[in-house]
Protein backbone atom coordinates (compact mmCIF):
# COMPACT_ATOMS: atom_id res chain seq x y z
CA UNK A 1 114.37 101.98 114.78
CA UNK A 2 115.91 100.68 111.13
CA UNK A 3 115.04 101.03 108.04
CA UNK A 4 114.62 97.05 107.85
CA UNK A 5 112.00 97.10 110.87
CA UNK A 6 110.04 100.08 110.03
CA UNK A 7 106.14 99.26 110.12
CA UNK A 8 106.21 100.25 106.19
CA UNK A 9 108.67 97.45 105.33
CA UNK A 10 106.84 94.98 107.53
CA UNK A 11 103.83 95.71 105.86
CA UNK A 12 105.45 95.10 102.76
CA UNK A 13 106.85 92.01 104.20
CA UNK A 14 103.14 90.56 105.06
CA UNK A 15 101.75 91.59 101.91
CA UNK A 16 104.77 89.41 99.57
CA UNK A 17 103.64 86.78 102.24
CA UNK A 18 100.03 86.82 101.54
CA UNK A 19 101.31 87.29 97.23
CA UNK A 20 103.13 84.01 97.87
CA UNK A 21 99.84 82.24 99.05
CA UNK A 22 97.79 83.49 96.68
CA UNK A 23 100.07 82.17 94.15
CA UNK A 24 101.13 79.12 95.38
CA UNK A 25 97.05 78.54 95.49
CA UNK A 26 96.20 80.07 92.39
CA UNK A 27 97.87 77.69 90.17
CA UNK A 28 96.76 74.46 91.22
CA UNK A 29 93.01 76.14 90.54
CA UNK A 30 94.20 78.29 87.21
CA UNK A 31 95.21 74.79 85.85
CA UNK A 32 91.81 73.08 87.09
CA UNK A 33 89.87 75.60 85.13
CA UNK A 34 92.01 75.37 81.93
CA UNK A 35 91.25 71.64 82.00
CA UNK A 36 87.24 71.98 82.58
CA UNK A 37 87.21 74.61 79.82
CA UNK A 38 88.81 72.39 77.52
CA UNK A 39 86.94 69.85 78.29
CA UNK A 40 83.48 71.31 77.78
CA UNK A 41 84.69 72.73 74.73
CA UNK A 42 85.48 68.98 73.93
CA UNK A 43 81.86 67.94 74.96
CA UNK A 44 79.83 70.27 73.09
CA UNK A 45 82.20 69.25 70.06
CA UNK A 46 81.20 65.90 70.53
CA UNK A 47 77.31 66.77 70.89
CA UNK A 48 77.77 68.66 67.65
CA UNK A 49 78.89 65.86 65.84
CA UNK A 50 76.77 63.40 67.27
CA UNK A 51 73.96 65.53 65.92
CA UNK A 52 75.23 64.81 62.54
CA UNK A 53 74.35 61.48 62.68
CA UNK A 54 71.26 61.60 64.78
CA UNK A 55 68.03 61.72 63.87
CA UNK A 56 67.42 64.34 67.08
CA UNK A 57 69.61 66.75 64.91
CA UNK A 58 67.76 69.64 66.60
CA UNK A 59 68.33 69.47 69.98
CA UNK A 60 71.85 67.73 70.13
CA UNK A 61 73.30 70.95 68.07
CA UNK A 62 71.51 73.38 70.62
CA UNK A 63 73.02 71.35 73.62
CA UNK A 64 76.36 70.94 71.65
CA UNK A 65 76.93 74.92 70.80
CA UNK A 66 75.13 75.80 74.29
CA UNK A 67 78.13 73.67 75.57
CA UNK A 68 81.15 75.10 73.25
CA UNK A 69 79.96 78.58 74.28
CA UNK A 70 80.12 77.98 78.02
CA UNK A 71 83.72 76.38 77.56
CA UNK A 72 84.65 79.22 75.77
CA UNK A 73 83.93 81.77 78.22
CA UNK A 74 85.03 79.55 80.83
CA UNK A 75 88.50 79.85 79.28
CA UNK A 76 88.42 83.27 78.74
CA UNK A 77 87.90 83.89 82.30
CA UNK A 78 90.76 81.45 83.28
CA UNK A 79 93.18 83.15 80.75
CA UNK A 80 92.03 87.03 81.51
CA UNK A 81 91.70 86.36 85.33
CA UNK A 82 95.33 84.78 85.66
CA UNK A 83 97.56 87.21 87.48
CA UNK A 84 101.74 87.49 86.66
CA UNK A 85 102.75 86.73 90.40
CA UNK A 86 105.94 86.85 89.80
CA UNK A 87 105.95 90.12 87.96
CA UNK A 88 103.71 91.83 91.51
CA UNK A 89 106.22 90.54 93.98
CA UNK A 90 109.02 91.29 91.87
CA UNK A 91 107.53 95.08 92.05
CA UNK A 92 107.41 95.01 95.93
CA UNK A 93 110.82 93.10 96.20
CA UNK A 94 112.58 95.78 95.11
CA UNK A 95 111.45 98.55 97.35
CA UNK A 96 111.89 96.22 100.42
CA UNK A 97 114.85 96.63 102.71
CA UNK A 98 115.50 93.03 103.49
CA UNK A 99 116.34 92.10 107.38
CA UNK A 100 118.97 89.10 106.00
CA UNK A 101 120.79 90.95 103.24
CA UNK A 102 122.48 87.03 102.32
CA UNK A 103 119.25 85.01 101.86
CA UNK A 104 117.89 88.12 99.77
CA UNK A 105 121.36 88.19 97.42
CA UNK A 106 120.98 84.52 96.94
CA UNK A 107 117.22 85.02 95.68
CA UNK A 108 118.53 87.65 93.40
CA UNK A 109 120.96 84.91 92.03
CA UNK A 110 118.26 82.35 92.00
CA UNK A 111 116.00 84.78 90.05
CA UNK A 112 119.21 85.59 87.83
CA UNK A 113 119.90 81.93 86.96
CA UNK A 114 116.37 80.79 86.38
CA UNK A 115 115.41 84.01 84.66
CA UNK A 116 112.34 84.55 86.99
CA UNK A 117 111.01 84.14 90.15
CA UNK A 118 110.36 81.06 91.53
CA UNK A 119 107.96 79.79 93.97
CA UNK A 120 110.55 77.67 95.88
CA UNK A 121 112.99 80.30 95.84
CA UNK A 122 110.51 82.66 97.29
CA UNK A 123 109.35 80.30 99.79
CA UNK A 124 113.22 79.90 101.03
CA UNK A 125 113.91 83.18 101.10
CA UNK A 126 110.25 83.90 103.17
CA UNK A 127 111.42 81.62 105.61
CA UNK A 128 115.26 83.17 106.18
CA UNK A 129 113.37 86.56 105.91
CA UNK A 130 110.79 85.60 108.40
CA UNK A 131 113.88 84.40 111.09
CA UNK A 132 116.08 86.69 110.89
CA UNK A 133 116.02 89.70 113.62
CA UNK A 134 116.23 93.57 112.65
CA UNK A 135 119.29 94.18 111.11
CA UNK A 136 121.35 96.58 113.52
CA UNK A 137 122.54 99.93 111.84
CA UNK A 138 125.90 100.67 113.56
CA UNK A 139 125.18 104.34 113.74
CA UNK A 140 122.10 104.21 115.71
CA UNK A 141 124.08 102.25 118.31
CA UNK A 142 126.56 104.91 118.59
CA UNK A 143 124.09 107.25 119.00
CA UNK A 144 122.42 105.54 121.86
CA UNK A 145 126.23 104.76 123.84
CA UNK A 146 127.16 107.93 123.23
């Protein structure tokens, strides 16, 4: 058995898999929640204001701070909970032994170019990865003739 098709390294090749999917899901719903914070921060601006000209001065400012606060912490959850994908596959990248040693040097020059890690890039080189058979060490094949 290789190096490339150990059970460690395709363990490590599942887990950049399930990375990818997490953060090809995560940003569609990180930008979501940066837009409903904003706009409840918005809102309870609005409230506070209106109670400035209302004779219900009272309640309106209750309902308008109530609201700022909640969009507040709604954002700080967004912004603290956001994860640096890139950054955690990048980690387990480089201890992987890759089973296509081309489609992995041409996402090193992809990352090199664009100065990070790209989703499509990732994606490509998943699905060359995924493809590709065991890589054949020459050695072990003399061993086993001989």
């Amino acid at each position: 058995m290789s190096v490339t098709d150990s059970p460690e390294n395709r363990a490590l090749l599942q887990a950049i898999q399930n990375d990818w999917r997490t953060w090809s899901g995560s940003e569609k719903s990180g930008i979501c929640s940066l837009y409903f914070s904003g706009g409840m921060i918005l809102a309870g601006a609005l409230l506070v204001f209106l109670a400035e000209l209302s004779a219900n001065q009272k309640t309106l400012c209750i309902f308008g701070l109530n609201t700022v606060l909640v969009g507040l912490a709604a954002f700080a959850m967004a912004s603290l909970s956001s994860t640096d994908w890139p950054v955690v596959i990048g980690k387990k990248l480089k201890v992987y032994r890759p089973q296509d040693p081309g489609a992995y040097h041409r996402l090193c020059m992809a990352m090199l170019v664009a100065g990070k890690l790209q989703q499509d890039d990732l994606r490509a080189w998943l699905d060359a990865e995924t493809s590709a058979g065991p890589v054949i060490e020459v050695e072990q094949v003399r061993g086993e003739l001989c």
